[in-house]
Protein backbone atom coordinates (compact mmCIF):
# COMPACT_ATOMS: atom_id res chain seq x y z
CA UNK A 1 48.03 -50.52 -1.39
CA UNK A 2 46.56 -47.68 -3.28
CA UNK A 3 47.63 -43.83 -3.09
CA UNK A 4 44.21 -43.48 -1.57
CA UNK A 5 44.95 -45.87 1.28
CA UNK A 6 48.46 -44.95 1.61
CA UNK A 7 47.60 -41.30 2.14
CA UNK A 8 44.37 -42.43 4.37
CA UNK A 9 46.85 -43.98 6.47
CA UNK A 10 48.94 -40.88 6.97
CA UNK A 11 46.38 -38.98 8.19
CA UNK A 12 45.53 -41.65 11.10
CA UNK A 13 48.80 -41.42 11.99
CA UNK A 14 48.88 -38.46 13.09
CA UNK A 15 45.48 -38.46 14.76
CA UNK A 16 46.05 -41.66 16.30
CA UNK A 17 48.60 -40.38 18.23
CA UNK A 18 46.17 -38.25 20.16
CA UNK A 19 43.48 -40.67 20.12
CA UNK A 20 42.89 -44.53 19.55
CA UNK A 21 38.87 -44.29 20.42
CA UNK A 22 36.27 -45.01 17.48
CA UNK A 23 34.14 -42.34 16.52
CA UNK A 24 30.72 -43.97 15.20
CA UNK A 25 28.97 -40.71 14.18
CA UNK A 26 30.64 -37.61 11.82
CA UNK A 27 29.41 -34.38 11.03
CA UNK A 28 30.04 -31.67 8.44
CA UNK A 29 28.77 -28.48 9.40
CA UNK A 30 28.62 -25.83 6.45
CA UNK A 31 28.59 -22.10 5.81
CA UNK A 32 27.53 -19.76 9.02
CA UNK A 33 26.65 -23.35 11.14
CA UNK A 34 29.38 -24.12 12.74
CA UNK A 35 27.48 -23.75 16.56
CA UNK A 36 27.07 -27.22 16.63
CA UNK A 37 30.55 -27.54 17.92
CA UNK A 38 29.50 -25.58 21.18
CA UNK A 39 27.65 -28.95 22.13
CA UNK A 40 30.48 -30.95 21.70
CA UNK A 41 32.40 -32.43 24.84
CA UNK A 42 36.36 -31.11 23.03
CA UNK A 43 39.24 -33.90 23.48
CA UNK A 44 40.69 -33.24 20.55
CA UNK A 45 40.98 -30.40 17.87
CA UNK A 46 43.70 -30.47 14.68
CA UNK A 47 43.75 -27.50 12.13
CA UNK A 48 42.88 -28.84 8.76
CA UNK A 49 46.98 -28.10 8.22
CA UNK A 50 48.32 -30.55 10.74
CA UNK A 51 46.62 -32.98 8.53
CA UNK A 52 48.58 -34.68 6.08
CA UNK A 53 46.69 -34.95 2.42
CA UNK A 54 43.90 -32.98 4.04
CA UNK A 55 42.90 -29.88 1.83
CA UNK A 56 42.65 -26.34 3.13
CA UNK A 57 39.30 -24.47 3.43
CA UNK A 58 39.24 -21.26 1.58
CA UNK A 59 36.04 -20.23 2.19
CA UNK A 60 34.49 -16.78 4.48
CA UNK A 61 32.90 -18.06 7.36
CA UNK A 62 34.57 -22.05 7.30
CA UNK A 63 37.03 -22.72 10.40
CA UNK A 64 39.20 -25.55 8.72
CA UNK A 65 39.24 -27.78 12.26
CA UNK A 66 38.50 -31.21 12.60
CA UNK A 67 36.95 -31.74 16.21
CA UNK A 68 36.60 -34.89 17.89
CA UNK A 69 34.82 -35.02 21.51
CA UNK A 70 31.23 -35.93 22.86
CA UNK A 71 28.03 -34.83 22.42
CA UNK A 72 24.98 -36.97 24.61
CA UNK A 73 28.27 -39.22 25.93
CA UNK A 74 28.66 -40.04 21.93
CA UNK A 75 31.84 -40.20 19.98
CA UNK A 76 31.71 -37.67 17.48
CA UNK A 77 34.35 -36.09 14.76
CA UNK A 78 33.06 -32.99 13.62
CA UNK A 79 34.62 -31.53 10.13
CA UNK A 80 34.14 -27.48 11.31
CA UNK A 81 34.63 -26.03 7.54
CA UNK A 82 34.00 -28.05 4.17
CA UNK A 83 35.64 -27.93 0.83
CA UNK A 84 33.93 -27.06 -2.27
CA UNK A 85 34.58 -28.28 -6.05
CA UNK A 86 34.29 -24.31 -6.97
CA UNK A 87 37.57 -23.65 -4.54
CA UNK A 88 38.98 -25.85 -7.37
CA UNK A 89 39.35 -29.06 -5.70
CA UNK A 90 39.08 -32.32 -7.32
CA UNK A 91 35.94 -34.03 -6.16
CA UNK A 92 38.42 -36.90 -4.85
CA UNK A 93 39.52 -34.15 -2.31
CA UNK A 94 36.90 -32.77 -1.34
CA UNK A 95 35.51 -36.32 0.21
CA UNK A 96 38.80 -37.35 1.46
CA UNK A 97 38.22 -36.77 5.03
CA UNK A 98 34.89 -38.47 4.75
CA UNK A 99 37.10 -41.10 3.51
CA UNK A 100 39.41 -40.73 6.70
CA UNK A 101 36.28 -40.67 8.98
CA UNK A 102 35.22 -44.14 7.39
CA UNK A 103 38.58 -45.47 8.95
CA UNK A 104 37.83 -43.64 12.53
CA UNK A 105 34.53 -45.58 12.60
CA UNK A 106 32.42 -43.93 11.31
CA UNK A 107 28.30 -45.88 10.23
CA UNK A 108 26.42 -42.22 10.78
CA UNK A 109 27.26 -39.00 8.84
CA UNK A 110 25.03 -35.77 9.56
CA UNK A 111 25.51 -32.67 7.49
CA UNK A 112 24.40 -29.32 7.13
CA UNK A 113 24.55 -26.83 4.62
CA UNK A 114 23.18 -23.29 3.66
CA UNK A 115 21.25 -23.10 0.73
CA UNK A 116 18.91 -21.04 -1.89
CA UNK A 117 14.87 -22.21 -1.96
CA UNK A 118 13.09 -22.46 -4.81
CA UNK A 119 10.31 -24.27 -3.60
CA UNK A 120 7.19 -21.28 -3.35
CA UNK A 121 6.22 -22.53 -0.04
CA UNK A 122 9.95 -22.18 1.62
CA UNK A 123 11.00 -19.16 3.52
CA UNK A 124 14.31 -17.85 4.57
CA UNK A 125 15.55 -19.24 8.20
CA UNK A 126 13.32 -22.50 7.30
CA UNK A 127 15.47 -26.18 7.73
CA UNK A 128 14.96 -28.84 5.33
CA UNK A 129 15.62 -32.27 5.79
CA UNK A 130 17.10 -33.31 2.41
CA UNK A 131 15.71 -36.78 1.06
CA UNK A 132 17.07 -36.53 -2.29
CA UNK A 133 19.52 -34.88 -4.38
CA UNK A 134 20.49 -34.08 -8.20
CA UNK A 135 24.21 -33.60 -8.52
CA UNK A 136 24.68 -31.18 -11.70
CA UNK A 137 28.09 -30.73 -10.32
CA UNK A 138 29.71 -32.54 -13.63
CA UNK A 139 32.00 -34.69 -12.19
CA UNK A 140 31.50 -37.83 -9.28
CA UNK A 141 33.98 -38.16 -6.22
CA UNK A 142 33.88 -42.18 -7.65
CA UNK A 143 35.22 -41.81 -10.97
CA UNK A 144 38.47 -43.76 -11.64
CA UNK A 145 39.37 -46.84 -10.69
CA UNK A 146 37.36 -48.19 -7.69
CA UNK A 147 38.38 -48.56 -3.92
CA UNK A 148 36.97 -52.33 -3.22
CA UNK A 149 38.00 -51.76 0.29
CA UNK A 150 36.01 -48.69 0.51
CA UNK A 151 32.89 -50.06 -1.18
CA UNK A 152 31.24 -51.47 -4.70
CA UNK A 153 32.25 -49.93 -8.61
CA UNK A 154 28.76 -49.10 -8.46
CA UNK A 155 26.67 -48.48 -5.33
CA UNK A 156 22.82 -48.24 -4.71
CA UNK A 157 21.44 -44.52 -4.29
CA UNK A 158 17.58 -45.60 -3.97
CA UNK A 159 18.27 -44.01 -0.29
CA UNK A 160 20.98 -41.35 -0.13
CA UNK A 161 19.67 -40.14 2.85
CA UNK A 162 18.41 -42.47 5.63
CA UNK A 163 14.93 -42.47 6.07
CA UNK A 164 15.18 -44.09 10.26
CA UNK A 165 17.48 -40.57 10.37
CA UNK A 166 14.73 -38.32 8.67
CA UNK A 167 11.78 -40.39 10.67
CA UNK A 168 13.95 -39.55 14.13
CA UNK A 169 14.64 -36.09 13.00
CA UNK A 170 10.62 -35.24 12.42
CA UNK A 171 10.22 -36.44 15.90
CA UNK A 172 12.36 -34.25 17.54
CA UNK A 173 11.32 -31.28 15.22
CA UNK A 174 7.81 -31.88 16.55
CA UNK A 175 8.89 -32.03 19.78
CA UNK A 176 10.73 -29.23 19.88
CA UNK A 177 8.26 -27.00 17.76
CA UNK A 178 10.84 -26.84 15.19
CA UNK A 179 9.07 -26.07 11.68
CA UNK A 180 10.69 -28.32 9.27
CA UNK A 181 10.31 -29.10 5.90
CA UNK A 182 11.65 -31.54 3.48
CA UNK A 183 12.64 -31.62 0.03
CA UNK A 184 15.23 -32.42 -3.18
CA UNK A 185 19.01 -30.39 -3.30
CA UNK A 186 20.32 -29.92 -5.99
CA UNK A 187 24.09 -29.09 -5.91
CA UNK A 188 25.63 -26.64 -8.95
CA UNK A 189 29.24 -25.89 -9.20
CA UNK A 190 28.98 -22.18 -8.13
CA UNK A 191 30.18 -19.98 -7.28
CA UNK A 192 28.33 -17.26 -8.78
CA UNK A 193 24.42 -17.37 -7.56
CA UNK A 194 22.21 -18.22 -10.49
CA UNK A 195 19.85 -16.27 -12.70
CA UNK A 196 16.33 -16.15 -12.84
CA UNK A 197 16.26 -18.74 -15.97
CA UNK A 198 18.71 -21.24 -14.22
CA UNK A 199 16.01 -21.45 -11.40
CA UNK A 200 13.37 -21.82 -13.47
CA UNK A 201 15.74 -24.58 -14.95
CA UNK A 202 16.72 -26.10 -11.73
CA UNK A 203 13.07 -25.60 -10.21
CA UNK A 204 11.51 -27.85 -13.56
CA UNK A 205 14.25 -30.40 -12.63
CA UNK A 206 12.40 -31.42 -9.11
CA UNK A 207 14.87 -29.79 -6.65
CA UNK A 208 13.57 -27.73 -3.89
CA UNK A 209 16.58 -25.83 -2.97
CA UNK A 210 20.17 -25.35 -4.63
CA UNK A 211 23.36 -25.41 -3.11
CA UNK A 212 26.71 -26.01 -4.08
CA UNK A 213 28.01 -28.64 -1.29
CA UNK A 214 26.78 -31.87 0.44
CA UNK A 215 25.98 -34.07 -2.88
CA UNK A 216 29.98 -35.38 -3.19
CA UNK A 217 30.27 -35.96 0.64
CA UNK A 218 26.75 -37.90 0.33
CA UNK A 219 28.48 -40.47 -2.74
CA UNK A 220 31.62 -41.10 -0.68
CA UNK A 221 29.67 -41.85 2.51
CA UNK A 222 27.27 -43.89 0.50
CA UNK A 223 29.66 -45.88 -1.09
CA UNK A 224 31.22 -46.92 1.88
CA UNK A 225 28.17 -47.64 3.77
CA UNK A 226 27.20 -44.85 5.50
CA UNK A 227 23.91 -44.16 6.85
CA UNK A 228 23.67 -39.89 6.27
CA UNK A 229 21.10 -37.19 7.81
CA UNK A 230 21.17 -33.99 5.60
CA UNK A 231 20.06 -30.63 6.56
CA UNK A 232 19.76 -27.46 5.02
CA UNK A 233 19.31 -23.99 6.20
CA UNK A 234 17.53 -21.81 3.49
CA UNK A 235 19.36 -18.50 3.35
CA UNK A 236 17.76 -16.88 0.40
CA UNK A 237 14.59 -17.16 -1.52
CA UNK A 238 14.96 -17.90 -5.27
CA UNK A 239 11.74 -16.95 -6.78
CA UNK A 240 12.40 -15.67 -10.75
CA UNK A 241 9.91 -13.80 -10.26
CA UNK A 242 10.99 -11.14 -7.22
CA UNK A 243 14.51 -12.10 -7.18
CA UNK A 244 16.55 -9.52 -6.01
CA UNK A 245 20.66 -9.47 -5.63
CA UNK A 246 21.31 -11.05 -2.37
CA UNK A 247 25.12 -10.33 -0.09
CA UNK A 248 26.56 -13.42 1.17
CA UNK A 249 27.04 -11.53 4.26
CA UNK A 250 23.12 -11.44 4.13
CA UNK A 251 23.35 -15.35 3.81
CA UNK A 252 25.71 -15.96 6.16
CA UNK A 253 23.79 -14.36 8.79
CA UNK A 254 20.68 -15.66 8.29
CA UNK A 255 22.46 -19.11 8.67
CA UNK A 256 23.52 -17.96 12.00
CA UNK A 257 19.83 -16.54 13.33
CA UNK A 258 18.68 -20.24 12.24
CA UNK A 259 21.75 -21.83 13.87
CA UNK A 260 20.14 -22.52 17.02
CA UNK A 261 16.71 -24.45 15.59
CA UNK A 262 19.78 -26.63 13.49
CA UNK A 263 22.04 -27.41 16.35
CA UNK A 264 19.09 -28.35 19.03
CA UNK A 265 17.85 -30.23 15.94
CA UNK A 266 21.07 -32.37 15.71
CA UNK A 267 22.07 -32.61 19.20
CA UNK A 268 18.86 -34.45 20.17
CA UNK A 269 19.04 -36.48 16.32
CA UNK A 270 22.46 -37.45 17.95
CA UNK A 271 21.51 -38.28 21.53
CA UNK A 272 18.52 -40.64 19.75
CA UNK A 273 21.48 -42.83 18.10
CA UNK A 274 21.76 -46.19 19.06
């Protein structure tokens, strides 16, 4: 067995002790979103720290809990907090517990983040569904040797985000008056914000919006077969042009005046699920 596995194992230990159901859907909620766990029907709750192997969030504004309960009569497991490669974690840790959620059941992972827009027609408290990403993040969570239990040496990314999950998430969206829009992340180490000629950069490279999260979490789930829904809040506006210096205070609450749009947005995503 692998140090991978072995320390995969460890961690079920300890949560199977509190609970032996399967948990088919997982979510990562990101900076300032973390109202999605007001939906959920709490069993179970374990500070990132009772975790063995599991990495500590360092970041303002991320809880460090991972949640499992209901939401719509679902089984979920909801990561409340994310790591980040700028915290200095190794890209293999940062998608370990996506790894762990793989082993708790896991075929659906939905994720949120908070992120800058580039794209003119974006404005701040807009969502995006993501349906494509560019990871300048200069390393991959799948470098070294592969995990054949976990998945092929080198897996498909035609479709890194489902498109039944982006088709079911316009629905609701248009049913709930939601204004959505949808468009290419691309993820950058961080975690300084960038300057006007990095957007311009980033901007000529196709993406819509940057962030500095989500991408690694997408190649582990997609490597082990995970369908994924990915949505961004867009906290600033990165237009060279009028950019001005922005407080991540500023961000962070803009994330939470959008918060409620998200979380109706993946509760009724989530009741949808077969």
């Amino acid at each position: 067995m692998s140090e991978l596995l072995k320390f995969v194992n460890e961690t079920l230990e300890v949560i199977r002790k509190k609970t032996k159901n399967d948990y088919e859907i997982g979510i990562v909620l990101g900076t300032g979103l973390g109202g999605l766990v007001n939906e959920i029907e709490i069993e179970h709750q374990f500070d990132y720290e009772e975790l063995p192997h599991f990495p500590l969030s360092t970041v303002e504004s991320h809880r460090g809990k991972l949640i499992f309960g209901k939401i719509s009569g679902k089984n979920v497991v909801a990561m409340q907090g994310r790591f980040h490669y700028y915290e200095g974690y190794t890209m293999q840790e940062i998608t370990y517990p996506i790894r762990v959620m793989k082993f708790l059941g896991v075929k659906t992972l939905v994720v949120s983040n908070a992120c800058g827009g580039m794209n003119p027609l974006y404005k701040r408290g807009d969502l995006m569904l993501m349906v494509d990403h560019i990871n300048l993040l200069g390393d991959n969570p799948l470098i070294g040797k592969n995990e054949d239990e976990l998945g092929p040496r080198f897996p498909d990314m035609s479709e890194p985000y489902s498109l039944d999950l982006i088709d079911i998430a316009e629905e609701v969206a248009l049913e709930n008056k939601i204004k959505i829009q949808k468009g290419v992340y691309v993820a950058v180490p961080g975690p300084n914000l960038e300057t006007k000629a990095e957007y311009r950069f980033l901007r000529a490279t196709g993406a819509d919006v940057v962030g500095m999260s989500t991408v690694p979490e997408n190649i582990a789930a997609n490597h082990m077969g995970m369908k994924v829904l990915g949505v961004s809040i867009i906290t600033d506006e990165c237009f060279p042009e009028t950019l001005r210096p922005v407080d991540v205070k500023e961000i962070i609450e803009i994330a939470m005046k959008a918060e409620p749009k998200l979380t109706l947005l993946m509760k009724e995503v989530i009741k949808r699920l077969n």
